[in-house]
Protein backbone atom coordinates (compact mmCIF):
# COMPACT_ATOMS: atom_id res chain seq x y z
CA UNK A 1 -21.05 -10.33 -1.71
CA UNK A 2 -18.73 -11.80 -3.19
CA UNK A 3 -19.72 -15.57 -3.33
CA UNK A 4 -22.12 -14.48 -6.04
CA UNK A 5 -20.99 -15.19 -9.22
CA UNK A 6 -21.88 -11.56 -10.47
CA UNK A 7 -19.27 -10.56 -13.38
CA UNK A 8 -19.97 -7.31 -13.13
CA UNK A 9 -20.31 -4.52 -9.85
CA UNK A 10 -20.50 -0.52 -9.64
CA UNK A 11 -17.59 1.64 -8.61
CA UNK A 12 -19.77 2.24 -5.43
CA UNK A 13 -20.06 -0.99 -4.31
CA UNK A 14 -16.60 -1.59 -5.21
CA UNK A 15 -15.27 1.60 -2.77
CA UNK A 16 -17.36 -0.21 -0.30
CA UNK A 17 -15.63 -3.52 -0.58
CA UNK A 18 -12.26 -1.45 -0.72
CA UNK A 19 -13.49 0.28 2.28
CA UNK A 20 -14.59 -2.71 4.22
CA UNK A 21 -11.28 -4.72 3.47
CA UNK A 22 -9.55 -1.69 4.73
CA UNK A 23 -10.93 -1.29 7.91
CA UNK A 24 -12.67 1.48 7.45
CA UNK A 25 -16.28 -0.62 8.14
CA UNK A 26 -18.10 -0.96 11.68
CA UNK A 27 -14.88 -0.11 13.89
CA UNK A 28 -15.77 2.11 16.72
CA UNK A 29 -13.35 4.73 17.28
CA UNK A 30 -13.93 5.17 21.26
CA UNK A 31 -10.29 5.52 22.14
CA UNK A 32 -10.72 2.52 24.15
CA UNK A 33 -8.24 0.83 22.20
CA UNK A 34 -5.90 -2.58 23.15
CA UNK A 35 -2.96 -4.22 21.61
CA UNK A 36 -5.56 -7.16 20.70
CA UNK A 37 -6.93 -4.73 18.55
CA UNK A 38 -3.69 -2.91 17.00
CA UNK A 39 -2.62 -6.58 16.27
CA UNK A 40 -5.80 -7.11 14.49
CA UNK A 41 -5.98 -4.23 12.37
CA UNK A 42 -2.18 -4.87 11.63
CA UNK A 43 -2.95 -8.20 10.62
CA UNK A 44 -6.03 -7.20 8.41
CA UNK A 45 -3.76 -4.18 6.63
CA UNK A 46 -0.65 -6.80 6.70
CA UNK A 47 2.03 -3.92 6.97
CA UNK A 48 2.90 -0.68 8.10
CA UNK A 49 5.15 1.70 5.97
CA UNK A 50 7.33 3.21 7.50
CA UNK A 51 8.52 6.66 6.79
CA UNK A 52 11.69 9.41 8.11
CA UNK A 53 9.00 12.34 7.44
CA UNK A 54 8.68 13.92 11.17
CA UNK A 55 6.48 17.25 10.70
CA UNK A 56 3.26 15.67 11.69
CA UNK A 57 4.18 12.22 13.77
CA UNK A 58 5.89 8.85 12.11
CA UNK A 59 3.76 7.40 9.09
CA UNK A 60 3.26 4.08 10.69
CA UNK A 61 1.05 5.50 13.45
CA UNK A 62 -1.05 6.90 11.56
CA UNK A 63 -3.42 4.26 9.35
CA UNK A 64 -4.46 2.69 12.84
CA UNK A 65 -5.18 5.90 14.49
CA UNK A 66 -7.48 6.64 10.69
CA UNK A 67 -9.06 3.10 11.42
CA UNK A 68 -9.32 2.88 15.43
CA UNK A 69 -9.02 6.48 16.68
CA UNK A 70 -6.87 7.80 19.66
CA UNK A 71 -4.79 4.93 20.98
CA UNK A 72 -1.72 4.41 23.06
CA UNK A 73 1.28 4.50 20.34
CA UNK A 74 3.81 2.81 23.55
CA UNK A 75 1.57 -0.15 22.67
CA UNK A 76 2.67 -0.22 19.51
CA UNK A 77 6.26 0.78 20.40
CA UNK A 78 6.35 -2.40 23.05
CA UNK A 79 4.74 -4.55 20.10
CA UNK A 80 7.70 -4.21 17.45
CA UNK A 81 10.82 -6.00 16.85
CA UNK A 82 13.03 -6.00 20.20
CA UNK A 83 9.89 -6.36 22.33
CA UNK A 84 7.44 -9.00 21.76
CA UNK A 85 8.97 -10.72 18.12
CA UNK A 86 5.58 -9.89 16.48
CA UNK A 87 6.38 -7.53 14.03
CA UNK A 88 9.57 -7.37 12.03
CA UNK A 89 11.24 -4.55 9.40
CA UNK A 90 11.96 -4.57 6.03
CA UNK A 91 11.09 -3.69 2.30
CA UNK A 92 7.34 -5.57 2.29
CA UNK A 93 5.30 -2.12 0.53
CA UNK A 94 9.13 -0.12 1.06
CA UNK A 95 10.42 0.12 4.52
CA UNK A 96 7.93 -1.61 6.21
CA UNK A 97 6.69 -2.81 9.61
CA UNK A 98 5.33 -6.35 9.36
CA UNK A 99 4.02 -9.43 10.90
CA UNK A 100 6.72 -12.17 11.63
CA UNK A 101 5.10 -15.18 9.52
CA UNK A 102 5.80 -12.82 6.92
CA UNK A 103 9.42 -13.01 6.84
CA UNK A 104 10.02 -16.12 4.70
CA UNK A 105 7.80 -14.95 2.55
CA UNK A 106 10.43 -12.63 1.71
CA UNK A 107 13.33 -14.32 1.10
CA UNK A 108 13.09 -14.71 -2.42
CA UNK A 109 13.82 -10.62 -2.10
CA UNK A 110 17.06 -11.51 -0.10
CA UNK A 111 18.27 -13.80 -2.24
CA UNK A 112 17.88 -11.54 -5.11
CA UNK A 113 19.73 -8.62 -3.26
CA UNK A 114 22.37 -11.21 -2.32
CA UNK A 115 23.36 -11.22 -5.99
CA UNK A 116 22.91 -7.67 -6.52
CA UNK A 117 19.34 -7.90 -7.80
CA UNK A 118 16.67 -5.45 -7.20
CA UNK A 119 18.60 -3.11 -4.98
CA UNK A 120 19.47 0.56 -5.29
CA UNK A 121 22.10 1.13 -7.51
CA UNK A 122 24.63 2.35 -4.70
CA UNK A 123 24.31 -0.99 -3.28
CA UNK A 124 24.86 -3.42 -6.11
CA UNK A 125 28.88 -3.10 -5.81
CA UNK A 126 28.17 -4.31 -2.33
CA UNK A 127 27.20 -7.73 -3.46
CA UNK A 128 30.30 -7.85 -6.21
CA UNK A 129 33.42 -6.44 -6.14
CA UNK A 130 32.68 -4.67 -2.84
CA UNK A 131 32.15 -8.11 -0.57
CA UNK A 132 34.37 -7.99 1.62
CA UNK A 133 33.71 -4.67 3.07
CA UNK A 134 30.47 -5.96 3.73
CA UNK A 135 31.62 -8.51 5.06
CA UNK A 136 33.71 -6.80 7.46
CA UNK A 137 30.91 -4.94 8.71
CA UNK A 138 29.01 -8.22 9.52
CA UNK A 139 31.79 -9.56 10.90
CA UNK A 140 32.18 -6.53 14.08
CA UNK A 141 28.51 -6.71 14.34
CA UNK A 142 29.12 -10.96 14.71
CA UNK A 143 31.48 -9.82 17.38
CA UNK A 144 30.34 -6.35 18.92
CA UNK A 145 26.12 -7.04 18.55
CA UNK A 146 23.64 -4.52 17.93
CA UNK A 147 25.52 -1.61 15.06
CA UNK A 148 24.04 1.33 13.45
CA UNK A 149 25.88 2.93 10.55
CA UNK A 150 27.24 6.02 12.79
CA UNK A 151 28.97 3.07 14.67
CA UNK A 152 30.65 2.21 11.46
CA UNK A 153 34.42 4.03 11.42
CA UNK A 154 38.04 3.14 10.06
CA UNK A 155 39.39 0.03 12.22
CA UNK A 156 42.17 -2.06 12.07
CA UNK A 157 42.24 -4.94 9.41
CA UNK A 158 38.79 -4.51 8.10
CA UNK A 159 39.81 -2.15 4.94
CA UNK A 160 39.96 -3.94 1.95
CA UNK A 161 43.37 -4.05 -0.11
CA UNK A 162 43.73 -0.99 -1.89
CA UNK A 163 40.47 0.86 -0.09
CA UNK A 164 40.99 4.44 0.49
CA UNK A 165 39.28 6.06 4.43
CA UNK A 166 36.77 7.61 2.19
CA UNK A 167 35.16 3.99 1.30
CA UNK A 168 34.56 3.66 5.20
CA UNK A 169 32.72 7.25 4.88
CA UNK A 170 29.62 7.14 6.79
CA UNK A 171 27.39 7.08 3.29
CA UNK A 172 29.63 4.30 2.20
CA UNK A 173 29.24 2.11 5.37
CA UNK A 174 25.83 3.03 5.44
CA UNK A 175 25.57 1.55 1.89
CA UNK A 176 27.05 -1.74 2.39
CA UNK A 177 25.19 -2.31 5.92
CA UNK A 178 22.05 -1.14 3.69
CA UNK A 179 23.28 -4.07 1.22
CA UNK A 180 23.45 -6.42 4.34
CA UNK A 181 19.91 -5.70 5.73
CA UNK A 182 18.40 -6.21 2.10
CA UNK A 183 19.85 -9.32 2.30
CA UNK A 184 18.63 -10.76 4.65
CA UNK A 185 22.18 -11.26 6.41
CA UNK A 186 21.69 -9.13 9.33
CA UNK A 187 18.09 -7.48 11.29
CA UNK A 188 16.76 -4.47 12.39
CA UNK A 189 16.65 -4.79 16.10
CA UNK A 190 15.51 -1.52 16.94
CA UNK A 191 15.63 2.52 16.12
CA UNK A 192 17.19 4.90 17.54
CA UNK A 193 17.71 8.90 17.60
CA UNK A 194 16.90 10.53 15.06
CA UNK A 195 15.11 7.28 13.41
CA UNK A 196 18.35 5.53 12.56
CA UNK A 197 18.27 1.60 12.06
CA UNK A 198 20.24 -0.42 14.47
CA UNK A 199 21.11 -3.80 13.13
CA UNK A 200 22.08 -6.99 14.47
CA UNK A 201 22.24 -10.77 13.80
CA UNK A 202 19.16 -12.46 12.44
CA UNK A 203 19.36 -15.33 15.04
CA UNK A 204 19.63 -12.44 18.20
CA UNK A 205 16.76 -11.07 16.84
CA UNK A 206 14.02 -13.35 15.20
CA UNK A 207 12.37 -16.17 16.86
CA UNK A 208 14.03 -19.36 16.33
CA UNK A 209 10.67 -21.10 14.60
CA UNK A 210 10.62 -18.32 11.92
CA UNK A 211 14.49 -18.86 10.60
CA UNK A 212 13.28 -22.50 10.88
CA UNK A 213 10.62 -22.64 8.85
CA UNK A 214 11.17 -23.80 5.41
CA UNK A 215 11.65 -21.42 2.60
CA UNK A 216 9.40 -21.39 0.11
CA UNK A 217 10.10 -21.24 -4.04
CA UNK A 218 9.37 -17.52 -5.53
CA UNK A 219 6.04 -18.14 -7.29
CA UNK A 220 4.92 -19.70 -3.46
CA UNK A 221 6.01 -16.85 -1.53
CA UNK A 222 5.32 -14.60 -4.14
CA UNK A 223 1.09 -16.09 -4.56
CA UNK A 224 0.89 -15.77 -0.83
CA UNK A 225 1.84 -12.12 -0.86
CA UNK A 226 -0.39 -11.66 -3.85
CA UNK A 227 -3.21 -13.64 -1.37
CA UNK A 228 -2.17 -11.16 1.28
CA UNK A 229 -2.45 -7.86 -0.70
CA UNK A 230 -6.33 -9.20 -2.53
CA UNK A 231 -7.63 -9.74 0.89
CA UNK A 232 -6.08 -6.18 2.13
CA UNK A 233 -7.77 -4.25 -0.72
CA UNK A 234 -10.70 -6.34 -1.12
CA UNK A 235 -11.08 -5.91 -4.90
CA UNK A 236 -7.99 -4.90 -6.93
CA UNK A 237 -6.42 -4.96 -10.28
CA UNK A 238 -3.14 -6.85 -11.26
CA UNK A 239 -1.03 -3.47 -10.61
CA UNK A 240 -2.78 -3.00 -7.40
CA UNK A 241 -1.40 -6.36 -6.14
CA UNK A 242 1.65 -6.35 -7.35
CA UNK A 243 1.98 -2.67 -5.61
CA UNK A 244 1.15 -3.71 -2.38
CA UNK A 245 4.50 -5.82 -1.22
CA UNK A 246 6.32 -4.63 -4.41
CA UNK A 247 6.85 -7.67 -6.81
CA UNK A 248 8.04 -7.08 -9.90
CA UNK A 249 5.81 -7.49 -12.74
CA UNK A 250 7.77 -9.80 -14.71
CA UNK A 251 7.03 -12.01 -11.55
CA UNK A 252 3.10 -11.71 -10.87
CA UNK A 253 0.97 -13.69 -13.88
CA UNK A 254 2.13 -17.05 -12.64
CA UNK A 255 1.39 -16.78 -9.52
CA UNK A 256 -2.04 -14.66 -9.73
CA UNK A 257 -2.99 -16.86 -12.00
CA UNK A 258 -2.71 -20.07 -9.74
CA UNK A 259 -5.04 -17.76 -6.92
CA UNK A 260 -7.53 -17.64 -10.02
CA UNK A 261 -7.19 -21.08 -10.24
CA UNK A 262 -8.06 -21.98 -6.84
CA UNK A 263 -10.97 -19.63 -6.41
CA UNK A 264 -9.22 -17.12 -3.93
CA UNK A 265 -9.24 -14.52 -6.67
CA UNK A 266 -12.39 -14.13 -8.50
CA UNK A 267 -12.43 -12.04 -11.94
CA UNK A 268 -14.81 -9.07 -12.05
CA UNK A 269 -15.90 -6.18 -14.06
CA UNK A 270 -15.87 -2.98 -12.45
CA UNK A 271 -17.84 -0.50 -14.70
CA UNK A 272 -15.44 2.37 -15.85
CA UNK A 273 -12.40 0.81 -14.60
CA UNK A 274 -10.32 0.04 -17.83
CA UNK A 275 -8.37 -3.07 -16.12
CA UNK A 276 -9.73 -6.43 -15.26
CA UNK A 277 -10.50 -6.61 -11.37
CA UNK A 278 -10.01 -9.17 -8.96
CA UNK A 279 -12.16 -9.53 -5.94
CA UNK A 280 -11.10 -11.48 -3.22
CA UNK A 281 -13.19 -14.59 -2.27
CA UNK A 282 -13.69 -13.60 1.02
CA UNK A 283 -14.26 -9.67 0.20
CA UNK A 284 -17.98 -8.11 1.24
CA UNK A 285 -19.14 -4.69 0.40
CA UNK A 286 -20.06 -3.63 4.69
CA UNK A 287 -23.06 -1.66 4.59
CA UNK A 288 -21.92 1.55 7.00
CA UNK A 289 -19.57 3.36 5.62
CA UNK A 290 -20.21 6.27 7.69
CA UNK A 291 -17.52 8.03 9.76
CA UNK A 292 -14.38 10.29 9.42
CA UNK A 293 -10.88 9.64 8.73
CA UNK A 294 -7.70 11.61 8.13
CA UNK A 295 -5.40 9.73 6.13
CA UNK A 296 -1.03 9.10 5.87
CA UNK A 297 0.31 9.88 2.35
CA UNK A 298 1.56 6.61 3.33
CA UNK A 299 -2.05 4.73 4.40
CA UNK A 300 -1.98 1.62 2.48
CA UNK A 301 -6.05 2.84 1.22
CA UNK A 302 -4.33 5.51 -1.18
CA UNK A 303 -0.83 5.09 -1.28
CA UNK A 304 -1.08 3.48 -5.00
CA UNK A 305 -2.43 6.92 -6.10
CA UNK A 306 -3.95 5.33 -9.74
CA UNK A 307 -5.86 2.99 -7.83
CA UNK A 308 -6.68 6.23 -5.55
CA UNK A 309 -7.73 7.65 -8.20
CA UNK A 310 -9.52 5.57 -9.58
CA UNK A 311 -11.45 4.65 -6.40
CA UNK A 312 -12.78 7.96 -5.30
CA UNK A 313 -12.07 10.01 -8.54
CA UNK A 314 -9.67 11.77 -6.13
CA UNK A 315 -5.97 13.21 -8.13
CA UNK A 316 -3.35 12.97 -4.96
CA UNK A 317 0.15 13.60 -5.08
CA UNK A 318 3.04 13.42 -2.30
CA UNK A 319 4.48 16.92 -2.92
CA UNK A 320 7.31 16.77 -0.24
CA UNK A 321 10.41 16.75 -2.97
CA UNK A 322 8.09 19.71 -5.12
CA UNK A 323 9.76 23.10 -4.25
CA UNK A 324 7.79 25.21 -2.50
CA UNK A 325 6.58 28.05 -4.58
CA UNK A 326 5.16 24.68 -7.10
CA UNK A 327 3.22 23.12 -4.61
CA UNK A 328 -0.01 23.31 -5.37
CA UNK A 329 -1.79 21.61 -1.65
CA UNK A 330 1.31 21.59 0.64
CA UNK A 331 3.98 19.68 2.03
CA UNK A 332 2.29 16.74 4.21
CA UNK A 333 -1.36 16.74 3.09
CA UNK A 334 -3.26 14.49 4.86
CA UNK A 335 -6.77 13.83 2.65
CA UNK A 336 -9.75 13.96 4.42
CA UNK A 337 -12.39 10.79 4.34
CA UNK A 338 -15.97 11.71 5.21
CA UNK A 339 -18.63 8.86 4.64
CA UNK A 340 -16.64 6.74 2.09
CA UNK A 341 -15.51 9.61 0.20
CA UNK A 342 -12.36 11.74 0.24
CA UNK A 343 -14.02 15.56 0.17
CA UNK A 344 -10.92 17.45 1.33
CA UNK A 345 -6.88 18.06 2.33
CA UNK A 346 -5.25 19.56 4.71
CA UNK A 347 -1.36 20.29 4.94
CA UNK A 348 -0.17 19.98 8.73
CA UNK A 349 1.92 20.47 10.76
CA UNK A 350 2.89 19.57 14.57
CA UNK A 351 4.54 22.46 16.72
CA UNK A 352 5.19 20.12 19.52
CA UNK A 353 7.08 23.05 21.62
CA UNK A 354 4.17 25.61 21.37
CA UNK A 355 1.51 22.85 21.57
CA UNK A 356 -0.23 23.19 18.44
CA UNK A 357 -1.75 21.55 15.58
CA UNK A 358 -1.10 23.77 12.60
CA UNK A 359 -3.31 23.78 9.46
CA UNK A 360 -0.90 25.32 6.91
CA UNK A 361 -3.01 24.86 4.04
CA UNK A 362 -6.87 23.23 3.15
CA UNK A 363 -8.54 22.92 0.32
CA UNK A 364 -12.37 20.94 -0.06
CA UNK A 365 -13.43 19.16 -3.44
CA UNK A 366 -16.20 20.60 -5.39
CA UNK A 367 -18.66 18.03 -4.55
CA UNK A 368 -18.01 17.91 -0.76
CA UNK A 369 -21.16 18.13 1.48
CA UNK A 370 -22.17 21.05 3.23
CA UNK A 371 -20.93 19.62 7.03
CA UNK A 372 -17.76 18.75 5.29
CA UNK A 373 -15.23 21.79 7.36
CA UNK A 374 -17.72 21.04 10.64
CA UNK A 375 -16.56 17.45 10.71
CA UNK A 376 -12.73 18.02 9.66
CA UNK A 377 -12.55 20.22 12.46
CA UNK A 378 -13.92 17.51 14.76
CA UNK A 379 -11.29 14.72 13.15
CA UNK A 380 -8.84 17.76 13.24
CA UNK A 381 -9.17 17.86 17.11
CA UNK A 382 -9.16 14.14 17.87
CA UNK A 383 -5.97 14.19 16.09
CA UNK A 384 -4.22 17.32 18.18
CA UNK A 385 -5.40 15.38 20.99
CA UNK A 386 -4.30 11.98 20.14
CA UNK A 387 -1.01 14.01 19.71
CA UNK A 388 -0.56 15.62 23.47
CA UNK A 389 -1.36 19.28 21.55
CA UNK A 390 -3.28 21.69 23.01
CA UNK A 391 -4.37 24.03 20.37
CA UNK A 392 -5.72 23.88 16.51
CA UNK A 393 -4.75 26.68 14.58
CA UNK A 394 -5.27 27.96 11.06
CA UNK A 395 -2.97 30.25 9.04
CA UNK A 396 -4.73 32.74 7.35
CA UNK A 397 -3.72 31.24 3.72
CA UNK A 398 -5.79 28.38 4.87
CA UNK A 399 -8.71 30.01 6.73
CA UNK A 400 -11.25 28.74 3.42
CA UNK A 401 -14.18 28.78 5.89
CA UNK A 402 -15.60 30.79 8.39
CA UNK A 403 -15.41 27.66 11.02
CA UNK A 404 -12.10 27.35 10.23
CA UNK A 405 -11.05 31.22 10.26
CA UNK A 406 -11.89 30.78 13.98
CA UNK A 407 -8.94 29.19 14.44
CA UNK A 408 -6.93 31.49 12.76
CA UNK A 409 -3.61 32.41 13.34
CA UNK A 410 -1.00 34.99 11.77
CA UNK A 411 2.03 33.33 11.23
């Protein structure tokens, strides 16, 4: 599978060719783990979201820790942006790490935002009446370099006529550099503090051959990124796709149509899925599935939750913005893959001054197997590790098992 020319394939073997064209198929998670192979797996999941949500560790760590096990995250850290030039930032699947051939792949999106398209609301005055206090901005980061939005303050000649102090606010300055980065006019260079964005010129801080390289029309770039996101999920629906580096729907028949066209997308049927599939042409269903993962909110496998659901009959829900006393699994809940299916969730929690991994909350699925709490305490423990934390604990609320009531904490 796939060059058969079978029309129609079971939601099992269709989680396996998800699976598989996730990375989730014959990696070895020894720990013995290189940049060769972050840069692989990068390349294979074709972005990294990236995410301000602290209480465990950064979302971007976290799908190639699922996929390769403990590794050294400096590796990744030396790998991005300011480093080697491998990886850039912006909005691929929303704020995003990603590879640098990606970047003019994008610029239909910065051309858009230049005119005020497709941008939060805040930001559209930016690209109107509201220029030239962007252009100010760009014009002390011309002359000072590398800016972050705290830099921004009241100076000399760079107030509009008729703008007020509060327009050079920090929200406000941080809205019209915002504006700037979405299109395309300056870069993030780095991060800094407490995960602010430090900008600076696109020439100081992408490689020459990449603002060289010719921009593609919209329906090119956008069928590439369609290309990209079929061989990511392996099969997919139209939504899927379009999900994956966020192009607007009014955008994606033309150019998923072409990829039908030239074989890279092949129609299937996937019995009880209601929408047409695609399957890549390169897809396979891998034949070990076996193994254990604990997966980001933000891990590109589930973080379309219909397609989630529809994959592993799994209901999942970010409840972060859900007040408390609502929340039904917790505030980060991580679910738990055993074998190719997702059988649990666990809420957690890093206490990085005490040294411990906290298990606020767990809940298993119905159908789990019996060894299901024996091997989430194993993935549990590779993941306190992989964090410098020295102990697992359990609050009582989430003690569901007698394994894990050994860990048990009051709190």
């Amino acid at each position: 599978m796939p060059k058969s020319t079978k029309s129609e394939i079971s939601p099992a073997e269709a989680r396996r060719i998800a699976l598989t064209a996730q990375g989730f198929n014959g990696l070895a998670r020894d720990g013995n783990i290189g940049k060769a192979q972050l840069r692989r797996s990068i390349a294979q999941l074709g972005l990294l979201q990236i995410d301000s949500v602290n209480v465990l560790i950064r979302a971007h760590y976290l799908p190639l820790f699922s996929r390769l096990g403990s590794y050294d995250r400096t590796l990744l850290d030396n790998d991005t942006i300011a480093k080697s030039k491998r990886f850039f930032e912006y909005w691929g699947h929303a704020a995003s790490l990603l590879p640098m051939d990606c970047q003019p792949l994008l610029r239909w999106r910065m051309d858009r935002a230049h005119r005020g398209e497709g941008v939060w609301k805040q930001l559209q005055p930016f690209a109107r009446e509201r220029r030239a206090e962007a252009e100010a901005i760009l014009q002390r980061i011309s002359a000072e370099g590398p800016l972050a939005a705290s830099d921004l303050s009241p100076a000399p000649g760079l107030a509009t006529k008729g703008a007020s102090k509060e327009m050079w606010s920090w929200s406000e300055a941080k809205h019209a550099i915002e504006w700037l980065f979405w299109s395309g006019l300056i870069a993030a260079t780095h991060r800094r503090g407490s995960f602010e964005r430090v900008y600076d010129l696109p020439e100081r801080v992408l490689p020459h051959s990449i603002l060289q390289h010719p921009t593609p029309s919209d329906v090119d770039a956008q069928r590439a990124l369609l290309a990209r996101s079929a061989k990511a999920f392996g099969i997919a629906t139209a939504d899927d796709l379009r999900d994956y580096y966020r192009i607007p729907a009014a955008d994606a028949p033309l150019p998923l149509q072409q990829l039908v066209e030239d074989g890279t997308l092949i129609p299937v049927r996937v019995r009880g899925w209601r929408q047409q599939a695609y399957l890549h042409k390169d897809a396979r269903a891998g034949r070990k599935i076996e193994g254990t993962a604990l997966l980001s909110p933000f891990d590109p496998l589930i973080w379309y939750r219909p397609r989630t659901e529809r994959l592993f009959d799994f209901r999942y829900r970010l409840e972060i913005y859900t007040p408390a006393h609502k929340r039904e699994h917790g505030y980060y809940v991580l679910p738990f893959l055993l074998d190719g299916a997702i059988v649990a969730r666990v809420d957690l929690k890093a206490e990085r001054l005490s040294g411990q991994l906290i298990v606020q909350r767990a809940h298993v699925e119905p159908d789990a197997p019996r060894h299901t709490v024996e091997r989430l305490i194993e993935e549990l423990r590779l993941l306190a590790a992989w964090l410098g934390l020295d102990a697992l604990v359990v609050t009582p609320v989430a003690a569901i098992d007698p394994l894990l009531a050994a860990y048990q904490v009051e709190r």
